[in-house]
N, C-alpha and C. Protein backbone atom coordinates (compact mmCIF):
# COMPACT_ATOMS: atom_id res chain seq x y z
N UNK A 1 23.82 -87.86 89.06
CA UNK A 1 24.18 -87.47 87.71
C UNK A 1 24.21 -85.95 87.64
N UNK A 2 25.24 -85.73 86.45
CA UNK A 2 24.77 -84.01 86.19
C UNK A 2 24.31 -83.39 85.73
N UNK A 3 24.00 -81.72 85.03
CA UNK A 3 23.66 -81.70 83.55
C UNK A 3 24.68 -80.67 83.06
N UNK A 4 24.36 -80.63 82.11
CA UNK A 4 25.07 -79.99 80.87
C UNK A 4 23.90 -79.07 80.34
N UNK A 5 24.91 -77.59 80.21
CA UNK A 5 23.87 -76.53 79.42
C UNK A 5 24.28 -77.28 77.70
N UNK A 6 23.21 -77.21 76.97
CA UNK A 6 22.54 -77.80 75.49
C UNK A 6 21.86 -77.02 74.28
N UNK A 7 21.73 -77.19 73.21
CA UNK A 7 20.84 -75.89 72.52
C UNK A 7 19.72 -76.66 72.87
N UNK A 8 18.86 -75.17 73.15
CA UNK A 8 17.76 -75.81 72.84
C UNK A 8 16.88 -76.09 71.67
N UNK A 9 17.03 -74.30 71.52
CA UNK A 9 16.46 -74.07 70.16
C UNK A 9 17.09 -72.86 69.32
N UNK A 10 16.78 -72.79 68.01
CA UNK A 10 17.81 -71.75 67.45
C UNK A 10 16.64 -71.34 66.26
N UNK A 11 16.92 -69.96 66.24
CA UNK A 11 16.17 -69.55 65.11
C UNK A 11 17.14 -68.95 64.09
N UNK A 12 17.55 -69.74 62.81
CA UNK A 12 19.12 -69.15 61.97
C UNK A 12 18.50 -68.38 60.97
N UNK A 13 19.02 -67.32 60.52
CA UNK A 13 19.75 -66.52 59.85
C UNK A 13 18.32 -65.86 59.64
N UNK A 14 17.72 -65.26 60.61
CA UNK A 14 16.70 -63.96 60.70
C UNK A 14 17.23 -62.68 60.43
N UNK A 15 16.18 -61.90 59.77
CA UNK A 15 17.01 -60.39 58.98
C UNK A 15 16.41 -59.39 60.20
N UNK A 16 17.27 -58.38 60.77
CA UNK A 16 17.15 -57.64 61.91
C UNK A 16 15.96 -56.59 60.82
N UNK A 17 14.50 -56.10 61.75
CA UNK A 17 13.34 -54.96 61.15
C UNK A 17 13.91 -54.26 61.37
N UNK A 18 14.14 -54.02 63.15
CA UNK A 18 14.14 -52.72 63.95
C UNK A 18 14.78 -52.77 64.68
N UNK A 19 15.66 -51.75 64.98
CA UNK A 19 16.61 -51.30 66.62
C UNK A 19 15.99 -50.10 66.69
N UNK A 20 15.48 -50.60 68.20
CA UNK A 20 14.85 -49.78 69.09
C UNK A 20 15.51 -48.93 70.14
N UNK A 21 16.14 -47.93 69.90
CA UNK A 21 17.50 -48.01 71.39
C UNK A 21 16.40 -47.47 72.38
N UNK A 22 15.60 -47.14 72.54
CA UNK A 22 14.68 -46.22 73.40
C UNK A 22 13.75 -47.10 74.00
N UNK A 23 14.05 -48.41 73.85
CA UNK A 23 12.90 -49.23 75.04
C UNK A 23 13.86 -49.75 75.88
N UNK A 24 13.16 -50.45 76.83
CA UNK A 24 13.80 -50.67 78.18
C UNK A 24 15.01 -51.77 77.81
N UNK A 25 14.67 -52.96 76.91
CA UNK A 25 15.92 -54.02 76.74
C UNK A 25 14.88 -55.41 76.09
N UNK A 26 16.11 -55.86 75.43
CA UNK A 26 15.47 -57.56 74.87
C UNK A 26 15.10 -57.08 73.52
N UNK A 27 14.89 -58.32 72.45
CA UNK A 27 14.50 -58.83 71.47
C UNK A 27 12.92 -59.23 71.68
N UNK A 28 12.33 -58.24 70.60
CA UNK A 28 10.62 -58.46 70.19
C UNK A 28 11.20 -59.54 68.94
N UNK A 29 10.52 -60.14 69.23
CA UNK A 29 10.54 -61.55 67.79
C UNK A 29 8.44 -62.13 67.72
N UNK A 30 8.37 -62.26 66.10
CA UNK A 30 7.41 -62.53 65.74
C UNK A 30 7.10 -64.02 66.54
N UNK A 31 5.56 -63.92 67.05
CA UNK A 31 5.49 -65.52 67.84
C UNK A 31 5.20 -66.65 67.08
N UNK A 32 5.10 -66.10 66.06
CA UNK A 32 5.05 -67.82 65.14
C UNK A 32 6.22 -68.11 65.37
N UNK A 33 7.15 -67.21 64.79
CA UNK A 33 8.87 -67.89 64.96
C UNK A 33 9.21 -68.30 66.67
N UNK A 34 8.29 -67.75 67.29
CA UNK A 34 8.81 -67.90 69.17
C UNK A 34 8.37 -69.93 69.43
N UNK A 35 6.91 -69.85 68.57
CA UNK A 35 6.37 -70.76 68.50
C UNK A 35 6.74 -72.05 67.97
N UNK A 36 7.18 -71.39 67.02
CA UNK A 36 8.06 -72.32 65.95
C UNK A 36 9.45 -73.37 66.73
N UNK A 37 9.86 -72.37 66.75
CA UNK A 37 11.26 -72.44 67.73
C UNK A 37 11.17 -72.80 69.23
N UNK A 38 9.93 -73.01 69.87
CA UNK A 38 9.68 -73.67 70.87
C UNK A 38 10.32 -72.72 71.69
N UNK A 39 9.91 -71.59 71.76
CA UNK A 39 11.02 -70.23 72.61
C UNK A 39 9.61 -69.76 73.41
N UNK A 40 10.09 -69.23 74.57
CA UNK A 40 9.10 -68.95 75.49
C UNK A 40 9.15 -66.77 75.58
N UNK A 41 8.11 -65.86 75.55
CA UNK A 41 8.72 -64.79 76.36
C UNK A 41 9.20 -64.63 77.55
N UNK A 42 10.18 -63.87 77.18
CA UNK A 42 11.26 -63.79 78.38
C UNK A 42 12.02 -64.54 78.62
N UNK A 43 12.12 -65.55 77.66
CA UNK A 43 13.57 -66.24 77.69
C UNK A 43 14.24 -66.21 77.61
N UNK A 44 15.68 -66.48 78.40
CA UNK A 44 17.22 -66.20 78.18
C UNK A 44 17.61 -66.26 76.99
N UNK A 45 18.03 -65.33 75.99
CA UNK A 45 18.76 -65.86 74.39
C UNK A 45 20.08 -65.02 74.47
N UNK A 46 21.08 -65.66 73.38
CA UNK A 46 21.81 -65.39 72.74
C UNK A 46 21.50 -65.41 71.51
N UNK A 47 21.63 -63.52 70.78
CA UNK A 47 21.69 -63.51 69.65
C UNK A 47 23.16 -63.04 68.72
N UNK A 48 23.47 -63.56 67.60
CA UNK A 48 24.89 -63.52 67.30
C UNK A 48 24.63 -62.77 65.95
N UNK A 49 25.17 -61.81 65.57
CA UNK A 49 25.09 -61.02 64.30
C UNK A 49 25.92 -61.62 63.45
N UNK A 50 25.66 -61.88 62.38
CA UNK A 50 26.34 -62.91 61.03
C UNK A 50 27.30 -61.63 60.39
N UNK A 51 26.95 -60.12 60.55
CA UNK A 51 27.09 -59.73 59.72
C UNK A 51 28.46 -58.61 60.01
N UNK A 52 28.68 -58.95 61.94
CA UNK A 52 29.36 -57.90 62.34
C UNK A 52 29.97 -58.44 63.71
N UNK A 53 29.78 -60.59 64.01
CA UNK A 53 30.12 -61.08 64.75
C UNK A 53 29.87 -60.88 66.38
N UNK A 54 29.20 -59.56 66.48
CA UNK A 54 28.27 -59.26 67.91
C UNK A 54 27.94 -60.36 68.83
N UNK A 55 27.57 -60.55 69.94
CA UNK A 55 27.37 -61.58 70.22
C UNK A 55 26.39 -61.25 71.97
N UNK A 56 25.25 -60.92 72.08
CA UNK A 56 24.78 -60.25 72.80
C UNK A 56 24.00 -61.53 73.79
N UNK A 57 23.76 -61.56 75.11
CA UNK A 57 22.65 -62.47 76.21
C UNK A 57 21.19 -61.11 76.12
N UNK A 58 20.11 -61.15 75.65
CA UNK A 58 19.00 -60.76 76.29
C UNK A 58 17.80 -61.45 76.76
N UNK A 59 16.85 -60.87 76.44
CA UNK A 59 15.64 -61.76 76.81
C UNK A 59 14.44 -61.50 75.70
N UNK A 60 13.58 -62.17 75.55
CA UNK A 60 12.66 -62.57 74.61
C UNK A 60 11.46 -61.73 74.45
N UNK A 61 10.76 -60.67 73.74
CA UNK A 61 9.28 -60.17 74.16
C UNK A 61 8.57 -60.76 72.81
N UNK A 62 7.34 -61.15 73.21
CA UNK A 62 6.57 -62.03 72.13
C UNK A 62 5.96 -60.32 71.32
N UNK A 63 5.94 -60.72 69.87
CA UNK A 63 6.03 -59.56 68.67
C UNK A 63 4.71 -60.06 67.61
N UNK A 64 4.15 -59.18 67.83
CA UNK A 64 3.12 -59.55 66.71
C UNK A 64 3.13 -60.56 65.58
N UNK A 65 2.23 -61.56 66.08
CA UNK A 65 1.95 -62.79 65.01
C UNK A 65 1.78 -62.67 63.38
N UNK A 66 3.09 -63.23 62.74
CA UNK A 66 2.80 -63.05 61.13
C UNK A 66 3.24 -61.83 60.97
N UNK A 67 4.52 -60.74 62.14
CA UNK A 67 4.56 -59.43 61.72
C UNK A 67 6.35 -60.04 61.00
N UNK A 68 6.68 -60.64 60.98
CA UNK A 68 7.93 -60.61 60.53
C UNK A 68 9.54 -60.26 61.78
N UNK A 69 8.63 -59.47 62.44
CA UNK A 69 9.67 -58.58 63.34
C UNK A 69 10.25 -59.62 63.80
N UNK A 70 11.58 -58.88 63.99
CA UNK A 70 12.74 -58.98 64.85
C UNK A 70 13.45 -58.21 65.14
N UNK A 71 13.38 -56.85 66.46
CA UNK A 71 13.65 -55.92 66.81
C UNK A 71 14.86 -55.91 68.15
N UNK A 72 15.36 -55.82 68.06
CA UNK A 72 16.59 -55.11 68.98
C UNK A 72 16.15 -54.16 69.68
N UNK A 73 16.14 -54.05 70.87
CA UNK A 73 15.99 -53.15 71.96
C UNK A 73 16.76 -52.69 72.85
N UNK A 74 16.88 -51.94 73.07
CA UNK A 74 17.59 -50.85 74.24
C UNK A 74 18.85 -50.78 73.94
N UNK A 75 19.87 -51.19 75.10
CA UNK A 75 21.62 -51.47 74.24
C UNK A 75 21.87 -51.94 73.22
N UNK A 76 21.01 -53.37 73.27
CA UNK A 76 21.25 -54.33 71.75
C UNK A 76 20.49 -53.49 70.98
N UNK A 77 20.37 -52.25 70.67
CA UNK A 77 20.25 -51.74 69.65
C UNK A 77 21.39 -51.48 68.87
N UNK A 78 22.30 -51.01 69.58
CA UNK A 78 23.65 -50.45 69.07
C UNK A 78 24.89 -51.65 68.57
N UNK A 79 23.81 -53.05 68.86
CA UNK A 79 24.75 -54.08 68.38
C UNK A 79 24.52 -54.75 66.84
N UNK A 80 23.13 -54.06 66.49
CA UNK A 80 22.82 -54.36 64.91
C UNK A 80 22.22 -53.43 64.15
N UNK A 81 21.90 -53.15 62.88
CA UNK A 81 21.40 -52.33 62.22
C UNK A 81 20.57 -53.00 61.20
N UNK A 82 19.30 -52.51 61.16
CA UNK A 82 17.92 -53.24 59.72
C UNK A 82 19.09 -53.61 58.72
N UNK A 83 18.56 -54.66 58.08
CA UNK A 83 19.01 -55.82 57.65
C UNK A 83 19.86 -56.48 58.04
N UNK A 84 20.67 -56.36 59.08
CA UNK A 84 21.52 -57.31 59.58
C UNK A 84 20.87 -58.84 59.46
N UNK A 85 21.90 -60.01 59.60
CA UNK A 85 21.45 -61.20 59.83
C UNK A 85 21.89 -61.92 61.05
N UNK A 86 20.90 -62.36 61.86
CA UNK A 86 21.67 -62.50 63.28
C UNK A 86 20.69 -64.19 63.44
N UNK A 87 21.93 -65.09 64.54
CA UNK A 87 20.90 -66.25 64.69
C UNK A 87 20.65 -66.23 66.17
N UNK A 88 19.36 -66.43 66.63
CA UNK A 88 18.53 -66.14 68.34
C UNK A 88 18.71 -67.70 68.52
N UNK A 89 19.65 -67.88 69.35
CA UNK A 89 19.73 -69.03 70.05
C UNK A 89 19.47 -69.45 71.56
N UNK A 90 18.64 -70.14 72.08
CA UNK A 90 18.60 -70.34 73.32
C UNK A 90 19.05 -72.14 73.83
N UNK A 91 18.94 -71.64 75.33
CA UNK A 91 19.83 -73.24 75.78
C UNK A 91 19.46 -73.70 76.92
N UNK A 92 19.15 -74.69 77.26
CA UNK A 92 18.62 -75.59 78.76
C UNK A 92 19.63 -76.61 79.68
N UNK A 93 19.34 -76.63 80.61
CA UNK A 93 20.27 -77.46 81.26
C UNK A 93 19.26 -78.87 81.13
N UNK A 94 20.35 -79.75 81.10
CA UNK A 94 19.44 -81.05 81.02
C UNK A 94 20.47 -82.24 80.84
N UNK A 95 19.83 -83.39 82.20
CA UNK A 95 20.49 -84.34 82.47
C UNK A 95 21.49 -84.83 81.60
N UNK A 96 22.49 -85.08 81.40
CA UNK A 96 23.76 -85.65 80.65
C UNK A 96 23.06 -86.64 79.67
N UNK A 97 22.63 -87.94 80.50
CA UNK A 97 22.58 -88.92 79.57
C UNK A 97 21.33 -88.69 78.85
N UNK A 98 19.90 -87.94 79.38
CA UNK A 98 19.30 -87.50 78.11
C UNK A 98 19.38 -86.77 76.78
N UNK A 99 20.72 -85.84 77.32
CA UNK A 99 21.19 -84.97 76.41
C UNK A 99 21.60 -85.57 75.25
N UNK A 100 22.07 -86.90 75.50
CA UNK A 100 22.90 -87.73 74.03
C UNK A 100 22.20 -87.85 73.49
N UNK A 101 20.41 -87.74 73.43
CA UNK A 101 19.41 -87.99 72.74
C UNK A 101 18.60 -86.98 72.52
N UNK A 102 18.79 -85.76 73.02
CA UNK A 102 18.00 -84.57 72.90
C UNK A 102 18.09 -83.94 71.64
N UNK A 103 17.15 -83.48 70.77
CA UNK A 103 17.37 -82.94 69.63
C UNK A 103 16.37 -81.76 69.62
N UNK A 104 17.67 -80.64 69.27
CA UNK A 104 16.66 -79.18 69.42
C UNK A 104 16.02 -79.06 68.53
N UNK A 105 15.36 -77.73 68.75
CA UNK A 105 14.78 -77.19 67.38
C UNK A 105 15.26 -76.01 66.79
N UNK A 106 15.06 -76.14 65.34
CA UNK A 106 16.08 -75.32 64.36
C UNK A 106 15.05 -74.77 63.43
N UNK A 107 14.47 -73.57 63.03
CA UNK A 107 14.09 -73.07 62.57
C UNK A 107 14.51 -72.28 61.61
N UNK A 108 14.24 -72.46 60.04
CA UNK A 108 14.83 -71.42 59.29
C UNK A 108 14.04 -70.63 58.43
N UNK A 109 14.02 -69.84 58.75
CA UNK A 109 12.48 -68.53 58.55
C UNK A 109 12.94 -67.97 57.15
N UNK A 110 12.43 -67.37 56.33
CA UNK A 110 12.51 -66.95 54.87
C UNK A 110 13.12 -65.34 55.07
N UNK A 111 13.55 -64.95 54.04
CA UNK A 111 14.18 -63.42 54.65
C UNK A 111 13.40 -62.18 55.07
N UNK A 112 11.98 -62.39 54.92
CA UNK A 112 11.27 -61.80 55.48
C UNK A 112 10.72 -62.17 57.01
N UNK A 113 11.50 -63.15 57.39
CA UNK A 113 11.37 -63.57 58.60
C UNK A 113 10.26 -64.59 58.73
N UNK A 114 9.41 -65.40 58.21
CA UNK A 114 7.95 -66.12 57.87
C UNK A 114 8.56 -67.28 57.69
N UNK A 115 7.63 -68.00 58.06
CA UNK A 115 8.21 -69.27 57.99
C UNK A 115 8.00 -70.13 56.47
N UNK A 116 8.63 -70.96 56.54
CA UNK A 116 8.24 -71.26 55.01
C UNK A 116 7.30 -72.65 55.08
């Protein structure tokens, strides 16, 4: 059998804190929402800007618990600006026929980024 890349998990319509252009690279995201969203640090994501259609691959750094953040780092700084709305999506490979039954997780955080 084969697999198929799948969502895994998605965190929609989070409001950008901070672009950082001066750190090394990746998205700091608050770990309740990492938690929430069943997202690991350093995980492969795609984040997509709602507000300016961007569409960036980085990686994940776990962000202070209950801080709200969701920071842009290094290049992907220059792909959003505070308040933007962007959704952090990540994705797994996984066997075909489990996939017809796989159901991600979808998280939709309040505009302060907190979960509700």
């Amino acid at each position: 059998m084969y697999q198929i890349q799948i969502l895994k998990s998605k965190v929609h319509r989070a409001t950008v804190t901070e672009a950082n252009i001066d750190y090394v690279g990746s998205l700091t995201m608050d770990a309740d929402l990492m938690d929430a969203a069943n997202m690991l640090e350093h995980e492969k994501i795609q984040v997509v800007n709602v507000n300016n259609g961007e569409r960036i691959e980085t990686y994940l750094i776990k962000g202070e618990r209950g801080s709200g953040i969701i920071c842009l780092n290094g290049p992907a700084a220059r792909k959003a600006v505070v308040g933007d709305i962007v959704i952090i999506i990540s994705y797994a490979l996984i066997d075909f026929e489990a996939a017809k039954t796989f159901k991600p997780t979808v998280v939709f955080p309040n505009t302060s980024n907190l979960l509700v």
